[in-house]
Protein backbone atom coordinates (compact mmCIF):
# COMPACT_ATOMS: atom_id res chain seq x y z
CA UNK A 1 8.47 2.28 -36.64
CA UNK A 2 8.85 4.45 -33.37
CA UNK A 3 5.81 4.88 -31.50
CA UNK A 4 5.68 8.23 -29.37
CA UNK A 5 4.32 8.31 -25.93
CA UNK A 6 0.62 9.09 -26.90
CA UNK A 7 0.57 6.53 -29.26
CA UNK A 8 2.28 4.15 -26.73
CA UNK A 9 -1.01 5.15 -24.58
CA UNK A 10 -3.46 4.76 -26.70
CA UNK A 11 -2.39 1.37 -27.65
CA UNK A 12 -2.04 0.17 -23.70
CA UNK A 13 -5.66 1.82 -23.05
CA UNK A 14 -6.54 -0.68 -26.00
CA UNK A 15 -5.81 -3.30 -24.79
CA UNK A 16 -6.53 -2.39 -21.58
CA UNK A 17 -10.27 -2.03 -22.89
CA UNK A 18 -10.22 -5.42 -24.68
CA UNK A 19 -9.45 -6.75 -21.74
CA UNK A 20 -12.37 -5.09 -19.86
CA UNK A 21 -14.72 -6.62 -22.57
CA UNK A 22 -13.70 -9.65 -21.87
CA UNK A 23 -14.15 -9.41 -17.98
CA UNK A 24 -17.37 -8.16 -18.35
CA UNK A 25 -18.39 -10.97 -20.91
CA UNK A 26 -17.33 -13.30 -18.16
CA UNK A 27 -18.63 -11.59 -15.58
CA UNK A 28 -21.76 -11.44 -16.91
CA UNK A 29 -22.11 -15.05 -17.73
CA UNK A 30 -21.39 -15.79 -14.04
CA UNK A 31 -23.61 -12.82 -12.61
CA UNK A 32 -26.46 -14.91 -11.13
CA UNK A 33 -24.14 -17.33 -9.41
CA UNK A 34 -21.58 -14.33 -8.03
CA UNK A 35 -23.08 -11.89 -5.17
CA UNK A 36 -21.29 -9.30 -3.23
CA UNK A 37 -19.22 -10.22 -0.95
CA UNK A 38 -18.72 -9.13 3.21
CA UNK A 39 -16.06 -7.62 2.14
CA UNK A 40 -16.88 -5.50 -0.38
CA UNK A 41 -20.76 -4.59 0.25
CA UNK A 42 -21.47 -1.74 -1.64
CA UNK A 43 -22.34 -3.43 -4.90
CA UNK A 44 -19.10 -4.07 -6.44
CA UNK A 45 -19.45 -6.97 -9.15
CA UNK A 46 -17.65 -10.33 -8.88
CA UNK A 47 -15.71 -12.19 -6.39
CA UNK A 48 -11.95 -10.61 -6.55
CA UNK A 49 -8.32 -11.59 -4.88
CA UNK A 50 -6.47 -8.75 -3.01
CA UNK A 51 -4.05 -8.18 -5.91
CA UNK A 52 -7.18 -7.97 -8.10
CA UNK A 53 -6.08 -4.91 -10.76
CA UNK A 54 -9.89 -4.16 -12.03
CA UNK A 55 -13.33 -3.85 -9.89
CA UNK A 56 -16.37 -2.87 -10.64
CA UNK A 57 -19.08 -0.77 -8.58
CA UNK A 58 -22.25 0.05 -10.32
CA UNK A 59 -21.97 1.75 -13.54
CA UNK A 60 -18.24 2.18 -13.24
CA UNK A 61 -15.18 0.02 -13.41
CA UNK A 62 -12.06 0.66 -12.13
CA UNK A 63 -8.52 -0.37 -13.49
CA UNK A 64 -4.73 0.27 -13.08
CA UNK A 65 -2.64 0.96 -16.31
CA UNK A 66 1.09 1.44 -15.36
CA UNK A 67 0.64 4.27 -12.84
CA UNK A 68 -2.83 5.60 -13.44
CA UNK A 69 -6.36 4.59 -12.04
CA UNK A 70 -8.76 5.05 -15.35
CA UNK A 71 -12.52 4.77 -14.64
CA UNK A 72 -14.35 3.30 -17.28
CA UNK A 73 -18.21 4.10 -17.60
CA UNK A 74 -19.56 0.59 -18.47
CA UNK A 75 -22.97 1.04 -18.44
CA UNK A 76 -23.32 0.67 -22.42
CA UNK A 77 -21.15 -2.82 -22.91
CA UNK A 78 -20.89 -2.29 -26.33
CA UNK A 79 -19.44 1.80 -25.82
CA UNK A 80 -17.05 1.75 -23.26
CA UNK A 81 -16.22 4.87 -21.69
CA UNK A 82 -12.77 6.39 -20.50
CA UNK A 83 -14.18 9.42 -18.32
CA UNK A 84 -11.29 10.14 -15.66
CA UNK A 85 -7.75 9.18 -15.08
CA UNK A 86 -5.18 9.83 -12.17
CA UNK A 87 -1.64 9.67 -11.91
CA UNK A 88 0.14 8.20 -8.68
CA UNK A 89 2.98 6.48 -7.52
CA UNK A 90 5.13 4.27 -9.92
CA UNK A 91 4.40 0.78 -7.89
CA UNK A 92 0.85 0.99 -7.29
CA UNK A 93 -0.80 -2.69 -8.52
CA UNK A 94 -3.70 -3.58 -5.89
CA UNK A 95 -7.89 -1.79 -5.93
CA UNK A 96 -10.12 -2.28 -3.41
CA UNK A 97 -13.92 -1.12 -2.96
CA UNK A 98 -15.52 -0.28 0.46
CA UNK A 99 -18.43 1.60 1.99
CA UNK A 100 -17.97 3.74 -1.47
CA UNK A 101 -14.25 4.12 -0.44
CA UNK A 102 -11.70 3.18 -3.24
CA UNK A 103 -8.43 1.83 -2.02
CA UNK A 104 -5.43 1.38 -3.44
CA UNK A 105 -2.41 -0.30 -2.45
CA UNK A 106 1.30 0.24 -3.70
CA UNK A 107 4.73 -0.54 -1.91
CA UNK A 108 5.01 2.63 -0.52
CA UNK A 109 1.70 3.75 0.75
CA UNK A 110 -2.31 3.08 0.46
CA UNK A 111 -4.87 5.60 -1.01
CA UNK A 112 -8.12 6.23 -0.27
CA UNK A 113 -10.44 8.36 -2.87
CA UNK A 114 -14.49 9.14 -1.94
CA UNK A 115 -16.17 7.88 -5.47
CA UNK A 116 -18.84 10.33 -6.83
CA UNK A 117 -22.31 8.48 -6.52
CA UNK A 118 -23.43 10.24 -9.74
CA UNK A 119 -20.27 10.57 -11.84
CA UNK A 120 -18.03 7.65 -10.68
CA UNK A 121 -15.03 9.64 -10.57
CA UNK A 122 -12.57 9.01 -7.49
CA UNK A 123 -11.39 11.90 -5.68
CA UNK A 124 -8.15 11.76 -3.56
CA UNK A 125 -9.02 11.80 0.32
CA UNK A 126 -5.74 10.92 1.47
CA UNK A 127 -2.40 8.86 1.10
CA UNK A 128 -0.70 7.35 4.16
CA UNK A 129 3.08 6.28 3.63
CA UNK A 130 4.20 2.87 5.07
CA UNK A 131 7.35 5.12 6.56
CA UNK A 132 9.62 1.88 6.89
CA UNK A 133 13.23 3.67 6.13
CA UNK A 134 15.48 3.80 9.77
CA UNK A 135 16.96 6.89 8.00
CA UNK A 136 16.71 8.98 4.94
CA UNK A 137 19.51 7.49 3.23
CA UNK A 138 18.17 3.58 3.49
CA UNK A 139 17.86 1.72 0.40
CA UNK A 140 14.10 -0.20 0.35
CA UNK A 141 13.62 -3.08 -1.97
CA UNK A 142 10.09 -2.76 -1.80
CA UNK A 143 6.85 -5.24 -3.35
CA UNK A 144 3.77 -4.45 -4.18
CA UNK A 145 1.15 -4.74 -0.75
CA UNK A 146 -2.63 -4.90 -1.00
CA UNK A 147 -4.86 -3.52 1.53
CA UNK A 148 -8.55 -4.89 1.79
CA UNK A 149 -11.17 -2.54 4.00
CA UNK A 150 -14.41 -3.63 5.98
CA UNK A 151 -16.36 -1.27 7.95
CA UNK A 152 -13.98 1.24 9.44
CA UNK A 153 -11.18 -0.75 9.55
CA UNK A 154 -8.25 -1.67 6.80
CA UNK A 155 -5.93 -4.52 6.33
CA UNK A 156 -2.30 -4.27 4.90
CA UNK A 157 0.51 -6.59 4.50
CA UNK A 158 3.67 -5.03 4.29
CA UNK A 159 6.79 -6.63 2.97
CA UNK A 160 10.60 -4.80 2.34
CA UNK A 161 14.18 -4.93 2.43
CA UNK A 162 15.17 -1.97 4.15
CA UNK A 163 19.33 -1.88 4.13
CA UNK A 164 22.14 1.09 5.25
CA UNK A 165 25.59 0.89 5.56
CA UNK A 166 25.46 -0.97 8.98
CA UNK A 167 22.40 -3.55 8.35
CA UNK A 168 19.63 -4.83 6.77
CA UNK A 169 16.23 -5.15 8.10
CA UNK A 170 13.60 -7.16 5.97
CA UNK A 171 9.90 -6.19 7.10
CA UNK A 172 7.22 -8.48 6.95
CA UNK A 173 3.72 -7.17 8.91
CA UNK A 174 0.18 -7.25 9.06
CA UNK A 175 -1.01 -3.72 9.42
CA UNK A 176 -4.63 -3.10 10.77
CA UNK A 177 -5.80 0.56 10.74
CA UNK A 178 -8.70 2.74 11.97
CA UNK A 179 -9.98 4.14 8.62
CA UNK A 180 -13.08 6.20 10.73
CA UNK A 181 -12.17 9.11 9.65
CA UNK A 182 -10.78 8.81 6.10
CA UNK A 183 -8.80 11.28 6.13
CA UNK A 184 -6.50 10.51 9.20
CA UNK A 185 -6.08 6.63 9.39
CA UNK A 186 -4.51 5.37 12.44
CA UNK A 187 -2.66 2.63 12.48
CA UNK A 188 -4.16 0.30 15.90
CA UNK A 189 -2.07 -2.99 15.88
CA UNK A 190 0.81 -4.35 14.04
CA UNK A 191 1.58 -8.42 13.73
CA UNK A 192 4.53 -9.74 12.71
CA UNK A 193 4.61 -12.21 9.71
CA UNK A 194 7.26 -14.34 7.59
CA UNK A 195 6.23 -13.07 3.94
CA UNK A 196 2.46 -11.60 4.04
CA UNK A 197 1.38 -11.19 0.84
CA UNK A 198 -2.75 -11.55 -0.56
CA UNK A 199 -5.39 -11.39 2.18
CA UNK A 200 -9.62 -11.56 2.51
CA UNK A 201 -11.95 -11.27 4.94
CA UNK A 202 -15.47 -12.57 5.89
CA UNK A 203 -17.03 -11.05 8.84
CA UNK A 204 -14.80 -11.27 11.91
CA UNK A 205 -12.63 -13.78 10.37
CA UNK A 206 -9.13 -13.16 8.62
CA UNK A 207 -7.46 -14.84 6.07
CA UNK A 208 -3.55 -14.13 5.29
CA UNK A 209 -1.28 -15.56 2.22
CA UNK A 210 1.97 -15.71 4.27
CA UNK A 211 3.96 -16.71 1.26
CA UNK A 212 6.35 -19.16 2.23
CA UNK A 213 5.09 -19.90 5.55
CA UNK A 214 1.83 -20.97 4.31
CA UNK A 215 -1.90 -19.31 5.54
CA UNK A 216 -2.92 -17.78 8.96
CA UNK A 217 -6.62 -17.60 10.28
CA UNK A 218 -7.34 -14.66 12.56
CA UNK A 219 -10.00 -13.69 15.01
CA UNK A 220 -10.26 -9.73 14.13
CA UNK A 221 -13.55 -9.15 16.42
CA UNK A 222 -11.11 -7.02 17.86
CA UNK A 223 -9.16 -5.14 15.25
CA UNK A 224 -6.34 -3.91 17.73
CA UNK A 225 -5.47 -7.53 18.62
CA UNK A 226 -5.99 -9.82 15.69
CA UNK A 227 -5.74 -13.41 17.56
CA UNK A 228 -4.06 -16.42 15.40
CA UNK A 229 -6.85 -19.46 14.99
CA UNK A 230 -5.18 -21.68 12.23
CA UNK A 231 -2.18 -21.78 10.78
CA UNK A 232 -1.72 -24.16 7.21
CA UNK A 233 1.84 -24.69 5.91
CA UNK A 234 3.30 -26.68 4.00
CA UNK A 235 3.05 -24.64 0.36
CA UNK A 236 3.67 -21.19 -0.44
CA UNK A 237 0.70 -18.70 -0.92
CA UNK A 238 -0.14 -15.47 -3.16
CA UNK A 239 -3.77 -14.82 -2.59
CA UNK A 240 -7.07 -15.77 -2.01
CA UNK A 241 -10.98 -15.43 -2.29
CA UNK A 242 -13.41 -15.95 -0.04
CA UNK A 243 -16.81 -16.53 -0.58
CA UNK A 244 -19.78 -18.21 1.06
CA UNK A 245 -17.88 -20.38 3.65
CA UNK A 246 -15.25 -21.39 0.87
CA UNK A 247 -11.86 -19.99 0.90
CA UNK A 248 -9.41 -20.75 -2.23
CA UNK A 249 -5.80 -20.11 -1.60
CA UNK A 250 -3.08 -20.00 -4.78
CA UNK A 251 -0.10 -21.01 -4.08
CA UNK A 252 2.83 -21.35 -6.35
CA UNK A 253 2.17 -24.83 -7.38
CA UNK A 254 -1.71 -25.74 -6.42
CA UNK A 255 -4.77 -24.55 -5.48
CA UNK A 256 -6.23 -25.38 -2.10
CA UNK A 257 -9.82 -25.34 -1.18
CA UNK A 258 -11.00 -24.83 2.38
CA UNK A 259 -14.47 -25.17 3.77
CA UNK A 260 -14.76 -22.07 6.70
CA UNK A 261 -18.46 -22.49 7.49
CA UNK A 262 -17.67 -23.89 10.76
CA UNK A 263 -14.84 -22.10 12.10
CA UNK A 264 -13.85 -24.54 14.92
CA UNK A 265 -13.38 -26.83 12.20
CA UNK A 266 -11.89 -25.74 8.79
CA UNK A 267 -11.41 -28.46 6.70
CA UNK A 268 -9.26 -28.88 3.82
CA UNK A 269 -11.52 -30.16 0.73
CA UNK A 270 -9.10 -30.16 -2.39
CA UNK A 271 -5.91 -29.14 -3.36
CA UNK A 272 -5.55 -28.99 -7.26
CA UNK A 273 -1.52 -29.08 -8.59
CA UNK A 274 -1.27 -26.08 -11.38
């Protein structure tokens, strides 16, 4: 039987919804141990990694389907509501919430959409392109890059193969930027990395998935000039949570547990094979 593309749809947004069901069934089973984090502290629900896909503020949950951010009115958990849905860019896959700010991160550029207090619905504020090409006929091998946001400022890690006839140039940052004014971030300081992938932050601390090269701690009371306090190798990360003084890394083969509550002295306190 050949499905056309609104059936396609409708049976993604299915399954899509089954799997917001289940979320909030688990959410709400953990919701008096789970608070809002430091970096997300306008009410969003749960404690999520930087390549989280779903979040929820209030009322309203956010998801990505394929290329489209659908807001879901959740309010009822037993009549989900699909009340708005956007198209962007092909490789968007990361969703952030700050200040009532909704970020999104894809290979080629971060959004930023206001969120209606009363409606939930996003509205575009602005995109800002990574603009990583040398010329206009490079060849990018891009991946997806998160962004996380606290305050006025925003975090992205950046990785691609950028390649021309005469080289190749593979790209692997931390990106901090002035998010003030939402409508004109400014990028303030840019670090070099190995393979930056998921990231979190609790208060002036920073924590970055460096893939291959392990986990970097930075000092960010300065946003311009992120300073490097640890540096954990030996496994290859993805992402991380932080929460409460405890930091949980995934890495390709374990978890790792870190205790953070006294930052002169983070201690490792388990690392689980998976």
């Amino acid at each position: 039987m050949t499905l056309n593309v609104g059936e396609t749809k409708n049976k993604i947004m299915n399954k899509f919804i089954l799997g917001i069901i289940g979320f909030l069934i688990f959410t709400s089973c953990a919701e008096s141990t789970l608070s809002p984090t430091s970096q997300n502290p306008q009410s969003s629900s749960g404690t999520n990694g930087s390549y989280s896909q779903i979040i929820i503020q209030g009322d309203f949950l956010y998801g990505i389907v394929g290329n489209e951010i659908t807001t879901l009115n959740i309010a009822d958990k037993e009549n989900i509501k699909e009340i708005d849905t956007q198209i962007l860019a092909y490789d968007i896959e990361s969703i952030f919430i700050n200040n009532g700010s909704l970020f999104v991160g894809s290979a080629s550029r971060f959004y930023i959409f206001d969120i209606n207090t009363e409606t939930g619905i996003p509205t575009p504020v602005t995109e800002q392109e990574h603009n990583i090409g040398f010329i206009e006929s490079d060849l990018a091998c891009l991946w997806i890059d998160p962004i996380i946001a606290d305050g006025n400022y925003a975090y992205v890690t950046l990785r691609a193969s950028v390649s021309n006839i005469c080289r190749t140039e593979l790209i692997n940052q931390l990106r901090v930027f002035d998010i003030t004014d939402l409508e004109n971030p400014i990028l303030i300081n840019t670090t070099e990395m190995e393979d930056p992938k998921g990231l979190g932050k609790d208060e002036n601390t920073l924590f970055v998935c460096d893939g291959f090269n392990g986990l970097k701690i930075y000092d960010v009371s300065t946003p311009s000039s992120p300073v490097e306090m640890y540096h954990f190798d030996g496994f290859d990360s993805y992402d991380l949570i932080v929460k409460n003084g405890l930091l949980q890394v995934v890495a390709e083969d374990r978890l790792l547990q870190y205790d953070y509550t006294d930052l002169e002295d983070i201690k490792l306190l388990s690392s689980i094979d998976l």
